[in-house]
Protein backbone atom coordinates (compact mmCIF):
# COMPACT_ATOMS: atom_id res chain seq x y z
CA UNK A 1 0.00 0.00 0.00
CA UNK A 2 1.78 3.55 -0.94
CA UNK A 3 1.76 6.39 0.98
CA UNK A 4 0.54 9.70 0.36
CA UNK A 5 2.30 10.77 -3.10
CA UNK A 6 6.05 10.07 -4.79
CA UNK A 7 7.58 12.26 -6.57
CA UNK A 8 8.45 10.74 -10.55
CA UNK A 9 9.82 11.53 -13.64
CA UNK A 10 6.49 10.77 -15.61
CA UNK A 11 4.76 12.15 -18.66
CA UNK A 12 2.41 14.30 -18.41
CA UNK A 13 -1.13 12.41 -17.79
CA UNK A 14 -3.84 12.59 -19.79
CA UNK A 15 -5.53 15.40 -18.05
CA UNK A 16 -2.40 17.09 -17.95
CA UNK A 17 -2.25 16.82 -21.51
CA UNK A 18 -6.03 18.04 -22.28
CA UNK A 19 -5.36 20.78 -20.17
CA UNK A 20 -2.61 22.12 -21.54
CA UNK A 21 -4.21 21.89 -25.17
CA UNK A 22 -6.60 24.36 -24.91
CA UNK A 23 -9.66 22.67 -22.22
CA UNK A 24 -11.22 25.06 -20.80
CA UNK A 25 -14.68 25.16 -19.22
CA UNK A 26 -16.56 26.14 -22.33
CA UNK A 27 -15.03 22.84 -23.89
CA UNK A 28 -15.26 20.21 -20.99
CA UNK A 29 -16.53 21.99 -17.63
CA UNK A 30 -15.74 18.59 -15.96
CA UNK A 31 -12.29 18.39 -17.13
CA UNK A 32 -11.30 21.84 -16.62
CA UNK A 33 -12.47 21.91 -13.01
CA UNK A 34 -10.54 18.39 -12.84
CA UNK A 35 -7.69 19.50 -13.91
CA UNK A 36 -8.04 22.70 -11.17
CA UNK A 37 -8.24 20.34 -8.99
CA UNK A 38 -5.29 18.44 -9.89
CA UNK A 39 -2.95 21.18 -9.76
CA UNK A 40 -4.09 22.64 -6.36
CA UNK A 41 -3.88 19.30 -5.01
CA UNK A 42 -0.40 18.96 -6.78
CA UNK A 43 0.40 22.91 -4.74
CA UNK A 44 -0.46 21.91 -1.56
CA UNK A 45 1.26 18.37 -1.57
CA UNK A 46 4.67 19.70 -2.97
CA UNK A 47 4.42 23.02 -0.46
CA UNK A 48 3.49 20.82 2.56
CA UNK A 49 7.19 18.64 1.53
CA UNK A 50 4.64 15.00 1.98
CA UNK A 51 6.33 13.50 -1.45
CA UNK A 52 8.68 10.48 -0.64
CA UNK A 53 12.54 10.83 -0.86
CA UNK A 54 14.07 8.32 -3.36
CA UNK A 55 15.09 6.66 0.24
CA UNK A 56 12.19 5.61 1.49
CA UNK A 57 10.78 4.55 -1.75
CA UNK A 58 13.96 2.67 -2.52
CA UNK A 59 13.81 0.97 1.38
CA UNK A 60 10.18 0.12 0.33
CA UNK A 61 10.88 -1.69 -2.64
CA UNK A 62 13.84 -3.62 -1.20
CA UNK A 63 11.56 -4.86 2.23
CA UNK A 64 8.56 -6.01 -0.20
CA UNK A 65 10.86 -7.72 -2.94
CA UNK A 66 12.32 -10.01 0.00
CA UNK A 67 8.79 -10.39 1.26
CA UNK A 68 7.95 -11.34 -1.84
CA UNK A 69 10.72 -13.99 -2.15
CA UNK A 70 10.01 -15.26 1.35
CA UNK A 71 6.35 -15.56 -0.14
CA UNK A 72 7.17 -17.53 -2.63
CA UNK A 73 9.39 -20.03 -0.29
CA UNK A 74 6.45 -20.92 1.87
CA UNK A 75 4.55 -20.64 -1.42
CA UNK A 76 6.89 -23.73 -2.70
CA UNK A 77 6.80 -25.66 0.56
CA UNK A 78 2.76 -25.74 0.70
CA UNK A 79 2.79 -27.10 -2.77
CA UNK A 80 5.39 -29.68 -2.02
CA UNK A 81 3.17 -30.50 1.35
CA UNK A 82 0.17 -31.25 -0.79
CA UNK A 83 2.20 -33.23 -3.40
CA UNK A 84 3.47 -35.41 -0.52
CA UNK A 85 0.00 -35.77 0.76
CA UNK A 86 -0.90 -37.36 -2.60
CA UNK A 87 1.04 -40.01 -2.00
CA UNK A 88 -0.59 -41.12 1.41
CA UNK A 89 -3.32 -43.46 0.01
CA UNK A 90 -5.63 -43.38 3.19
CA UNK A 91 -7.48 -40.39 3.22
CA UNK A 92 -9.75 -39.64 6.12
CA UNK A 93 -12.23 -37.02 5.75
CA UNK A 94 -10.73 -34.93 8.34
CA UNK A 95 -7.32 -35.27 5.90
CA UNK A 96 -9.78 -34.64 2.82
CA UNK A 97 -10.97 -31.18 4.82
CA UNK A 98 -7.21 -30.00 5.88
CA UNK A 99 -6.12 -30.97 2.55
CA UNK A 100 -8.80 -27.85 1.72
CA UNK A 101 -7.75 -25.23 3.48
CA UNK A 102 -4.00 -25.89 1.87
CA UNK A 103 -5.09 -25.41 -1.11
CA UNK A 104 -6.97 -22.26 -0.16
CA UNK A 105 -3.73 -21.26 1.76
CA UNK A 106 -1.98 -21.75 -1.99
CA UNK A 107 -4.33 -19.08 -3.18
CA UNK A 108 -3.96 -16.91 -0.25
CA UNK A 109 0.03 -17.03 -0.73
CA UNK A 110 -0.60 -16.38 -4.57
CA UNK A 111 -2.90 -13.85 -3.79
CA UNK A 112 -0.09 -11.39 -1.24
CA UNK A 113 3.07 -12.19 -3.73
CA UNK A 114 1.12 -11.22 -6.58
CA UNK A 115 0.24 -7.58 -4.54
CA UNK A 116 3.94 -7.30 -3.23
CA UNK A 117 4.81 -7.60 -6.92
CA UNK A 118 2.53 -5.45 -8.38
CA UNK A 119 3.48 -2.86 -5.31
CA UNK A 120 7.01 -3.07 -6.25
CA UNK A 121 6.34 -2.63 -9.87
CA UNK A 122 4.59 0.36 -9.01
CA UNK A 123 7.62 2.16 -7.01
CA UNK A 124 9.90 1.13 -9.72
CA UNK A 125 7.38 2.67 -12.43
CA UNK A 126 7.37 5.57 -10.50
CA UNK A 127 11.13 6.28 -10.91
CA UNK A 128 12.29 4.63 -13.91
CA UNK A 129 8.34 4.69 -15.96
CA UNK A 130 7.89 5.99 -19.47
CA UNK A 131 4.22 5.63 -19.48
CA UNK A 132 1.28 5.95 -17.27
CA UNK A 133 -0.91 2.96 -18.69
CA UNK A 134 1.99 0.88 -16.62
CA UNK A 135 1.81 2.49 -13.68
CA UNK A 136 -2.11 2.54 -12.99
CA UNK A 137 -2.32 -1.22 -14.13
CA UNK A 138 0.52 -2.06 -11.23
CA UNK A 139 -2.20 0.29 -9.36
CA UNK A 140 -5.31 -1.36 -9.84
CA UNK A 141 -3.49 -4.85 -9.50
CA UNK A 142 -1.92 -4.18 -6.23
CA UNK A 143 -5.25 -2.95 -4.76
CA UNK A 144 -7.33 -5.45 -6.39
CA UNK A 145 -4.99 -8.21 -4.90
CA UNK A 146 -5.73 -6.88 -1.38
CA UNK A 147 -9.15 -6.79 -1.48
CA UNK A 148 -9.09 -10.29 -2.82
CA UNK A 149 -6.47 -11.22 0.19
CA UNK A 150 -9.10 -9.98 2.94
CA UNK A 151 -11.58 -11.95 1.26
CA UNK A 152 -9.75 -14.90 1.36
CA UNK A 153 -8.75 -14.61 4.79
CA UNK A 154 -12.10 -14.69 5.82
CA UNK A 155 -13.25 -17.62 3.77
CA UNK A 156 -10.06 -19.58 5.47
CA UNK A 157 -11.45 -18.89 8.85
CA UNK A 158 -14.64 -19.92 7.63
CA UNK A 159 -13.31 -23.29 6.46
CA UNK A 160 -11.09 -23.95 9.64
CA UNK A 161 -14.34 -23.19 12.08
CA UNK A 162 -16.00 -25.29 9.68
CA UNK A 163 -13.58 -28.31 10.39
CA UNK A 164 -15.28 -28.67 13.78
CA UNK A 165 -18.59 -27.31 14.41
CA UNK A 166 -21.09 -25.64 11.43
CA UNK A 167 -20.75 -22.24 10.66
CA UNK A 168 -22.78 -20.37 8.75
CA UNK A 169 -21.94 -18.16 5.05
CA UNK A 170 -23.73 -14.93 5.80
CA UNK A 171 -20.29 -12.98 6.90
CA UNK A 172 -18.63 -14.69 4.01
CA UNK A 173 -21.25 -12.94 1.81
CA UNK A 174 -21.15 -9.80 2.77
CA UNK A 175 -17.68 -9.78 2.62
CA UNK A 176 -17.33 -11.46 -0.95
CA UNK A 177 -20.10 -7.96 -1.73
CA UNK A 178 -18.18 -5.80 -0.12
CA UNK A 179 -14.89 -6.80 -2.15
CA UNK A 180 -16.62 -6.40 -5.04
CA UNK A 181 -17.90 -2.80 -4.29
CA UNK A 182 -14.13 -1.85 -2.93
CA UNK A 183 -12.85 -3.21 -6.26
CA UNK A 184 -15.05 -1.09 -8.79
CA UNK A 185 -14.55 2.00 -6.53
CA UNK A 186 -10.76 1.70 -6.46
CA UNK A 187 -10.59 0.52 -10.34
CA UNK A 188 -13.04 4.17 -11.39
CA UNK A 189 -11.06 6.30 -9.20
CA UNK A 190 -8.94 7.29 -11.68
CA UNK A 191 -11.73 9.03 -13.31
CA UNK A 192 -13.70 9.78 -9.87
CA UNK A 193 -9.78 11.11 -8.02
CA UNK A 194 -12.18 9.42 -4.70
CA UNK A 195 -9.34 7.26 -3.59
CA UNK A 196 -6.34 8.04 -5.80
CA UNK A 197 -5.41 10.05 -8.72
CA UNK A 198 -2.11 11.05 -10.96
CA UNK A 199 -1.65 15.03 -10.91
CA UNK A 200 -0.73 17.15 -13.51
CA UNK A 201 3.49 15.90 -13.06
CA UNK A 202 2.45 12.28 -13.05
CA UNK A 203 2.36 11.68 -9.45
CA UNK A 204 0.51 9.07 -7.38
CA UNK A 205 -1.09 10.86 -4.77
CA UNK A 206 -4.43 9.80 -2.36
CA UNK A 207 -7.21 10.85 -2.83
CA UNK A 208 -9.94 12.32 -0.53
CA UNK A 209 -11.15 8.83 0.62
CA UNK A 210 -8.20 6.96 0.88
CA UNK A 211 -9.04 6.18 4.05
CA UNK A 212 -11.55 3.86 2.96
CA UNK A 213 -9.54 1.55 1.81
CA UNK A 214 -8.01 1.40 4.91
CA UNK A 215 -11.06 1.03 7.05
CA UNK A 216 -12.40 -1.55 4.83
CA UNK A 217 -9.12 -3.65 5.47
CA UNK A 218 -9.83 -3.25 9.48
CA UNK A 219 -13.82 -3.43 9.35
CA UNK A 220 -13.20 -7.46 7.58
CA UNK A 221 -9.84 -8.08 9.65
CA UNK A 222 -12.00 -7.16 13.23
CA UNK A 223 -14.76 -8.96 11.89
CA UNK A 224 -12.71 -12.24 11.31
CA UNK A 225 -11.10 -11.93 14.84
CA UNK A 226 -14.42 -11.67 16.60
CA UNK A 227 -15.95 -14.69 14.74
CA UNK A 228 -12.71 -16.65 15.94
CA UNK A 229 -12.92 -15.24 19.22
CA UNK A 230 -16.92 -16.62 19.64
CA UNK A 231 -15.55 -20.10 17.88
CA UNK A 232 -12.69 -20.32 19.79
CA UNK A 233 -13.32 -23.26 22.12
CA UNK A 234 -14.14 -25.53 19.55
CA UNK A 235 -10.86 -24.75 17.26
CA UNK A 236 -7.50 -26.04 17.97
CA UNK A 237 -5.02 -23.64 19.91
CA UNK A 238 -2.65 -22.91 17.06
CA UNK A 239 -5.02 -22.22 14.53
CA UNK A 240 -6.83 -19.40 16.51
CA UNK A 241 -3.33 -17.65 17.59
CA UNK A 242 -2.05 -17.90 13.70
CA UNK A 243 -5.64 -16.16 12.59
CA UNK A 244 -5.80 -13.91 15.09
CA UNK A 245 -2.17 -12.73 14.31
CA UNK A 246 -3.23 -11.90 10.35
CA UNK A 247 -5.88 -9.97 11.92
CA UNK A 248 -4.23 -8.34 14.67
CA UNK A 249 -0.87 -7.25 12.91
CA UNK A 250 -1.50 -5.30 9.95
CA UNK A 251 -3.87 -3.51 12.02
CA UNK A 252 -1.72 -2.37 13.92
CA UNK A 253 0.64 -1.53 11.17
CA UNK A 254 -1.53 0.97 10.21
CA UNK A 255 -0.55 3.76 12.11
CA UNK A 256 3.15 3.38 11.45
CA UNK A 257 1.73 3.32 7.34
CA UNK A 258 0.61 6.47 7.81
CA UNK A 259 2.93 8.43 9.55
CA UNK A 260 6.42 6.72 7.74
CA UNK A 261 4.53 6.70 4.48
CA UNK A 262 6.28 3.20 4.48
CA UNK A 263 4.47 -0.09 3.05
CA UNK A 264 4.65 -1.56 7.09
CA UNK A 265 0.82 -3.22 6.29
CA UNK A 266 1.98 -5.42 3.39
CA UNK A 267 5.18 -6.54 5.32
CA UNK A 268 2.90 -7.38 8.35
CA UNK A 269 0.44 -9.47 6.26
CA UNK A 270 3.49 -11.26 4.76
CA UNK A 271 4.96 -11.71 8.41
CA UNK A 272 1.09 -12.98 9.74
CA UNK A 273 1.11 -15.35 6.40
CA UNK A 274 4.56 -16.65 7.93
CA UNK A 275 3.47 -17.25 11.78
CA UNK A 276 0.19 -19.31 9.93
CA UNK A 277 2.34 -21.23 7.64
CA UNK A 278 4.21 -22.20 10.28
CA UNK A 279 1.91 -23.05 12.19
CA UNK A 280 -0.32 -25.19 9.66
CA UNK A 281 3.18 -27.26 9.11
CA UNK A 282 3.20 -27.14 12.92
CA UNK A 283 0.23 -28.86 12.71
CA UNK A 284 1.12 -31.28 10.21
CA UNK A 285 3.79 -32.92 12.37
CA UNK A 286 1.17 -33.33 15.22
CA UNK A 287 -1.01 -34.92 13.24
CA UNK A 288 1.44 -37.39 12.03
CA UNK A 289 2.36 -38.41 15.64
CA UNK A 290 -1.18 -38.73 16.06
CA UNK A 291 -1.82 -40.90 13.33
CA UNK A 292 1.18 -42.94 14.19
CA UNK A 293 -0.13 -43.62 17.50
CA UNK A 294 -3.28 -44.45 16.20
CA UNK A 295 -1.66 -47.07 13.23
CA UNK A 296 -0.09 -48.71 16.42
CA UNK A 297 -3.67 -49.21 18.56
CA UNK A 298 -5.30 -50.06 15.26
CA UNK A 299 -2.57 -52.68 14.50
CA UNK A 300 -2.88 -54.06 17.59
CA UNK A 301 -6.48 -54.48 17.66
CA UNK A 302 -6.24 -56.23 13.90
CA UNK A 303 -3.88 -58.71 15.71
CA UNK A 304 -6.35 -59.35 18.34
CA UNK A 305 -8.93 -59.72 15.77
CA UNK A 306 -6.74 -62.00 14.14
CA UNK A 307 -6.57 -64.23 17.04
CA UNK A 308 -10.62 -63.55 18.13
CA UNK A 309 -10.98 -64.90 14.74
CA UNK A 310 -9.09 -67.63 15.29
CA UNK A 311 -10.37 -68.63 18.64
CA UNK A 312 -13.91 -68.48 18.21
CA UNK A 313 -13.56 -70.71 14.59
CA UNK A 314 -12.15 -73.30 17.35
CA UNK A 315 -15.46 -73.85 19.04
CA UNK A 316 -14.56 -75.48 22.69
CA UNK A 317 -17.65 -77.86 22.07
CA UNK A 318 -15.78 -79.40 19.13
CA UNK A 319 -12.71 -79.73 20.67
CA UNK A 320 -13.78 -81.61 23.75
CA UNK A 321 -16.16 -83.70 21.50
CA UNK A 322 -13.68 -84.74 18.92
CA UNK A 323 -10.82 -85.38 21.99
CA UNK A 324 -13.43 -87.53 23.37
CA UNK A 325 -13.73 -89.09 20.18
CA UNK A 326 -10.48 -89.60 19.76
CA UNK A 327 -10.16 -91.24 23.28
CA UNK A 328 -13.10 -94.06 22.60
CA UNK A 329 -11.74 -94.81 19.05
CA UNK A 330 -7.86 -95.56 20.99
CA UNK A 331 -9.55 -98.12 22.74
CA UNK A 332 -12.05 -99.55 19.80
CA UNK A 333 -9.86 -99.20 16.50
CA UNK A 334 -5.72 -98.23 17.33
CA UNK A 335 -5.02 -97.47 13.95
CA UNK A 336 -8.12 -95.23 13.04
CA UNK A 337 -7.31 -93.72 15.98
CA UNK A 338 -3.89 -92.99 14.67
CA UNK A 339 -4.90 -91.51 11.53
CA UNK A 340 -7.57 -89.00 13.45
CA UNK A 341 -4.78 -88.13 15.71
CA UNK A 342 -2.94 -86.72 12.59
CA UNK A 343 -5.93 -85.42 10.83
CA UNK A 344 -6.47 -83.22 13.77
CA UNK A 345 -2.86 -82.04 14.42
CA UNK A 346 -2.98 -80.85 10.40
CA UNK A 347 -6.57 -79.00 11.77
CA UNK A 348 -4.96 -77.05 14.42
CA UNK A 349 -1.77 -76.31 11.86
CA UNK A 350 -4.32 -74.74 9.65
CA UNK A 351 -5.79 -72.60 12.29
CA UNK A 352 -2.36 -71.27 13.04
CA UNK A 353 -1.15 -70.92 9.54
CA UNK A 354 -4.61 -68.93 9.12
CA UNK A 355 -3.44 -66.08 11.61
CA UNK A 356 -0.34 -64.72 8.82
CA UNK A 357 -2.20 -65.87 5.82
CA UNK A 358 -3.22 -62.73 4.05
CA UNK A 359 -4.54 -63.78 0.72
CA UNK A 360 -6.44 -66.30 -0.94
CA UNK A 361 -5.65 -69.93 -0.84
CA UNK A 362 -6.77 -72.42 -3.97
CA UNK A 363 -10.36 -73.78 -3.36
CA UNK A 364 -8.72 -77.65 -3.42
CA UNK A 365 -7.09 -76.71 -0.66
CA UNK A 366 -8.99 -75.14 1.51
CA UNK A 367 -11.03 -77.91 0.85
CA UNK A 368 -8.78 -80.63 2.53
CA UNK A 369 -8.67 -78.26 5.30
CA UNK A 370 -12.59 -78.88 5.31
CA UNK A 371 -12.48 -82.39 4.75
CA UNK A 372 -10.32 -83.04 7.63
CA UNK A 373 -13.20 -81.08 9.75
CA UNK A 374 -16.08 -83.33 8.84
CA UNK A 375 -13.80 -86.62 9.37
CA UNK A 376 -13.54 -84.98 12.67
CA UNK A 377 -17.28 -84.63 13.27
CA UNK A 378 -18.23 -88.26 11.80
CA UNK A 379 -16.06 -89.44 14.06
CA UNK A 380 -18.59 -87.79 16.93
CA UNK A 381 -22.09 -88.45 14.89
CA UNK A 382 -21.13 -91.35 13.22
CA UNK A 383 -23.62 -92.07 10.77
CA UNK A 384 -26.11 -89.56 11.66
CA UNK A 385 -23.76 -87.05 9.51
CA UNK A 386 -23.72 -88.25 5.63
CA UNK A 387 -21.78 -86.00 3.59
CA UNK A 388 -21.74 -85.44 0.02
CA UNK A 389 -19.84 -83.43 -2.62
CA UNK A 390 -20.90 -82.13 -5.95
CA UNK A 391 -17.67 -80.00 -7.38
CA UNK A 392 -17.66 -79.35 -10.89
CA UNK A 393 -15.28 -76.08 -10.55
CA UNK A 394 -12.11 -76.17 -8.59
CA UNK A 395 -10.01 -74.11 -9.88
CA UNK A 396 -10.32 -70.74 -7.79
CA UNK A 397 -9.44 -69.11 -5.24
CA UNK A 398 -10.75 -68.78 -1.18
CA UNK A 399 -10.34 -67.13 1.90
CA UNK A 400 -8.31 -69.38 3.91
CA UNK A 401 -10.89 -70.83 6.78
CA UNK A 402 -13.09 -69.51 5.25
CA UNK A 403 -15.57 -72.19 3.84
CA UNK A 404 -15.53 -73.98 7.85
CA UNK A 405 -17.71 -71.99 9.53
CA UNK A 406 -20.37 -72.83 7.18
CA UNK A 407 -20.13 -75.77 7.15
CA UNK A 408 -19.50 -75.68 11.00
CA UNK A 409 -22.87 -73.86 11.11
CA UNK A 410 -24.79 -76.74 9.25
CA UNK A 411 -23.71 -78.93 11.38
CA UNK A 412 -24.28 -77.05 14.35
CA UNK A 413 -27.48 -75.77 13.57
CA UNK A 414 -28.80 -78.37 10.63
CA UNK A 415 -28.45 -81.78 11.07
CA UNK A 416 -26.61 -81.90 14.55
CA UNK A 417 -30.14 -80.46 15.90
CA UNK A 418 -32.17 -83.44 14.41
CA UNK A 419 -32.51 -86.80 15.95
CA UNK A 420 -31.67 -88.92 12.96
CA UNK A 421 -28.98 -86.70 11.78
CA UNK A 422 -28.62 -85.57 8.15
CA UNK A 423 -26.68 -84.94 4.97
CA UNK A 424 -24.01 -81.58 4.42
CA UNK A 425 -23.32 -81.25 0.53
CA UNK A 426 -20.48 -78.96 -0.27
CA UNK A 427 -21.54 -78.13 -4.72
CA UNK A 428 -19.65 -75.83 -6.83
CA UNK A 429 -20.99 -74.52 -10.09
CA UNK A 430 -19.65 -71.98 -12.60
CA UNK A 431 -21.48 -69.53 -15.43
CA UNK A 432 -20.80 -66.95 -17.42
CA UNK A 433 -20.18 -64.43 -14.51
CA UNK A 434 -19.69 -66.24 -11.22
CA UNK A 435 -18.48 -69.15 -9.51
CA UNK A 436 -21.56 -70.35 -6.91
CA UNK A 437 -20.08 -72.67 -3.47
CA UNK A 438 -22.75 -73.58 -1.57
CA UNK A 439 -23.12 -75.58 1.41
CA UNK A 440 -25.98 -77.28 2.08
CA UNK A 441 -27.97 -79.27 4.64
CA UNK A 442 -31.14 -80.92 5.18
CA UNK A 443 -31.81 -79.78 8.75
CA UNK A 444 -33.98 -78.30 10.92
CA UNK A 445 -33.18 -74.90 9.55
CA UNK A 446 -33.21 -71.46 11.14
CA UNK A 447 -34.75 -67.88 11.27
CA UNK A 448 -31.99 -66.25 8.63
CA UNK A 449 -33.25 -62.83 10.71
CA UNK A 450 -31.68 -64.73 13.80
CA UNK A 451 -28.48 -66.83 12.77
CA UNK A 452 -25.73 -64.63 14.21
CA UNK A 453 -27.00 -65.00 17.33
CA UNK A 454 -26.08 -68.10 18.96
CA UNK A 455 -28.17 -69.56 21.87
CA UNK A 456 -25.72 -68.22 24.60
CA UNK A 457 -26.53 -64.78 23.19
CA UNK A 458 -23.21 -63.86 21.60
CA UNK A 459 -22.26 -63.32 17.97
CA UNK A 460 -21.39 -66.17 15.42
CA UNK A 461 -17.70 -64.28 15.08
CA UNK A 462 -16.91 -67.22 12.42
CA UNK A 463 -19.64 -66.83 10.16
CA UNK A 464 -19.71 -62.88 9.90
CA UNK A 465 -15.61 -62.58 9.69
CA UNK A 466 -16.54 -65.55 6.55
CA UNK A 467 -18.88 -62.66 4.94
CA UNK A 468 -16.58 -59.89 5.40
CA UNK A 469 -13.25 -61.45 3.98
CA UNK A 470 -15.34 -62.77 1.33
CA UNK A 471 -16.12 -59.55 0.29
CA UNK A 472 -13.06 -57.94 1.05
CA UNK A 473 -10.85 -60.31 -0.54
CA UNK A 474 -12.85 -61.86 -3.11
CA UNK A 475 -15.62 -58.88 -4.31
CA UNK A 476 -17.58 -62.33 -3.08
CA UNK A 477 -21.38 -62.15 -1.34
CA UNK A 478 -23.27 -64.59 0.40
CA UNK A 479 -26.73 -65.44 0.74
CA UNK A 480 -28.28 -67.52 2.77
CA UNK A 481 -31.56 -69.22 2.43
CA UNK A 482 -33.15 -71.08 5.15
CA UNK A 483 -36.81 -72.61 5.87
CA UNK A 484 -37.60 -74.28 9.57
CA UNK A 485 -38.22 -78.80 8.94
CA UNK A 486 -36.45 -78.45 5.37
CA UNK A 487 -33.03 -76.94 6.06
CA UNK A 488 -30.76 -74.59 4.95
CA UNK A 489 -28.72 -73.28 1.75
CA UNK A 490 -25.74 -71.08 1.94
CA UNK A 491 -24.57 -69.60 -1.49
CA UNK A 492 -21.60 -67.86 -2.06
CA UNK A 493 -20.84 -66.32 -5.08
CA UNK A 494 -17.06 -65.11 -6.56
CA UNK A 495 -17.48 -62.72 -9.27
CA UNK A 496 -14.61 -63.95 -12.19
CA UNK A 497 -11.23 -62.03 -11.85
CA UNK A 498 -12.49 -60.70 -8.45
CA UNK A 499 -10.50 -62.23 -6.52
CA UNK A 500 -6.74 -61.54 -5.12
């Protein structure tokens, strides 16, 4: 922002120029008395001794061309945050929401080194310019570009109140309006002289209200700082001090503005964009200790899982039933005994093999793993359980223990509930788009509304782990159909090339 008026080596502007060729108020009453204007206003600034020595204007452009550099360091850095961000694949919406207000802090940085540019452009136009198209552009860009930055500002502190409680757009509105209306009136002045004008010797000098623009500046910053003061419990400690800094400095910049005729409020919004860059890196780092911590708990809950899993596939019913088993059949039949003894040693390697085992298994072998359960269980129901396989498709791929617990469950559930037992068939078919398992018994069947709850109240873990890695792993679903004195039908279907 400039102070009151510099002193140049300009052309004469083009009201200098009509004025000297003849205007007068017969011609062009409103350029004439423009023109009167011009030059008393020209009088009384060079009289009073208020134009800028070459020092200050060459101190001025030296502070804002390193603020502009600085600028475009932290300018750099956010863009390098974001691209490292990309590469994160999990994406919370939280992340999704922060990753939002980078990108408006991108803009916002864009924004402030585009008007230290343009403000530099302007001091150098007005010692070393040849023409004053140049020099009102640089004009109407820097002041453009500051209006734009308050707006910004306030739709950032929208966004980061938004982040944790709702908010609503009205101040955002009226500030978006007001921008608008600061941007035509500073844009016309050059034909109104309201805010600025060039006099007759090509100098920038204020108009009457100037001070507008600066009590525009304060009206949005005070308004920001009292919406983050009524939001401030909800927001995170760092983010209110960094906003409230933006607001709080260039305010009180102001002053020193006016009295040094120095460009202090640009410098203090590039040293409040610092303390909030900072601080949103700041931030960064916490949240990556945070989300450290919580891969740690979250691992350590998918190992419990893991084990949960495990342990409630291994019902405690069927292992003291088929150790009882195997204790009558020592006696009875030594080497079928010896056989079952291995079969279920291999059953309890597969349940520990299951805990690491992280994709699919082929179907013909997860189906020994099955076989080696129902040998288990005929040894216990003898010839009340008849089992019967219909496999036309093998070749695909399974969840490892995955197929057990329903066939655990139609045992359980099917024929282990009736008195003369019954028959499990394990069938596989295949079509044009899917690959159907289903496992099938000729029970007592089941409420479907009702089969994850097991009769001691708790959750069939087994079954509804089976669904989910089913899905997960395979883009698999499973449907169950069941009617009470007929039995029960579980189909699962694998989607070809859907499976890892």
């Amino acid at each position: 922002m400039k102070g009151s008026s510099v002193q140049v080596r300009f052309p004469a502007s083009f009201l200098y120029r009509c004025a000297y060729k003849g205007s007068s108020r017969k011609k062009d009453p409103f350029l004439f008395t423009r023109c009167q204007m011009i030059q008393k206003n020209y009088t009384d600034n060079k009289n009073g001794g208020i134009f800028m020595s070459g020092e200050i204007a060459f101190t001025n452009t030296a502070l804002e061309s390193f603020a502009a550099l600085v600028t475009f360091v932290l300018l750099f850095a956010c863009i390098a945050k974001i691209k490292m961000q990309r590469g994160i694949k999990h994406v919370t919406s939280k992340n999704a929401k922060r990753n939002t207000l980078d990108y408006i802090l991108i803009i916002w940085l864009v924004i402030h080194m585009i008007v230290l540019t343009a403000d530099v452009l302007s001091w150098t136009a007005m010692d070393f310019g040849k023409n004053e198209v140049w020099l009102l552009f640089m004009l109407n860009l820097t002041f453009t570009c500051l209006f734009l930055e308050c707006m910004v500002y306030t739709y950032y502190v929208k966004e980061t109140i938004y982040q944790h409680e709702m908010i609503g757009n009205t101040y955002v509105y009226l500030v978006m309006l007001s921008t608008v209306i600061a941007i035509i009136l500073w844009i016309t002045s050059d034909i109104s002289g309201k805010f600025y004008y060039l006099d007759t010797q090509g100098n920038y000098t204020q108009g009457s209200m100037y001070w507008l623009c600066q009590f525009y500046c304060i009206i949005v910053m005070c308004g920001n700082i009292v919406i983050l003061l009524k939001h401030r419990k909800a927001l995170v400690r760092h983010d209110v001090l960094s906003l409230l800094m933006y607001g709080l400095i260039p305010i009180a910049s102001i002053p020193a503005q006016m009295l040094w005729k120095s460009t202090t409020f640009n410098l203090a919004t590039t040293l409040a964009l610092i303390y909030i860059c900072i601080s949103v890196h700041m931030a960064q780092y916490d949240r990556i200790v945070e989300q450290e911590k919580l891969l740690i708990q979250q691992e350590h809950e998918l190992s419990m899982n893991q084990m949960q899993m495990m342990i409630a596939q291994i019902q405690p019913h069927f292992l003291y039933n088929s150790l009882t088993a195997l204790a009558q059949l020592c006696s009875k039949d030594p080497k079928e005994a010896k056989k079952a003894i291995i079969n279920f040693a291999d059953y309890w390697r597969n349940h520990i093999n299951a805990i690491d085992k992280k994709e699919s298994i082929p179907f013909e072998e997860e189906l020994k793993y099955v076989k080696i359960y129902l040998y288990l269980e005929q040894l216990r129901f003898g010839d009340d359980l008849h089992v019967e396989y219909d496999l036309q498709k093998t070749d695909f791929k399974v969840p490892m223990l995955s197929v057990q617990p329903f066939v655990e469950n139609a045992i359980n559930w099917g024929v282990g509930q009736k008195e003369d037992g019954g028959t499990v068939r394990i069938t596989t078919r295949e079509n044009e788009e899917q690959i159907e398992l289903c496992v099938i018994d000729d029970g007592v069947g089941f409420d479907t509304s009702k089969m994850e709850e097991q009769s001691d109240g708790r959750q069939h873990i087994g079954v509804r782990n089976a669904r989910i890695r089913f899905q997960k792993m395979c883009n698999g679903t499973v449907d169950i159909y069941s009617e009470k004195g007929k039995g029960t039908k579980i189909r699962i279907n694998l989607p070809k090339g859907g499976q890892s």
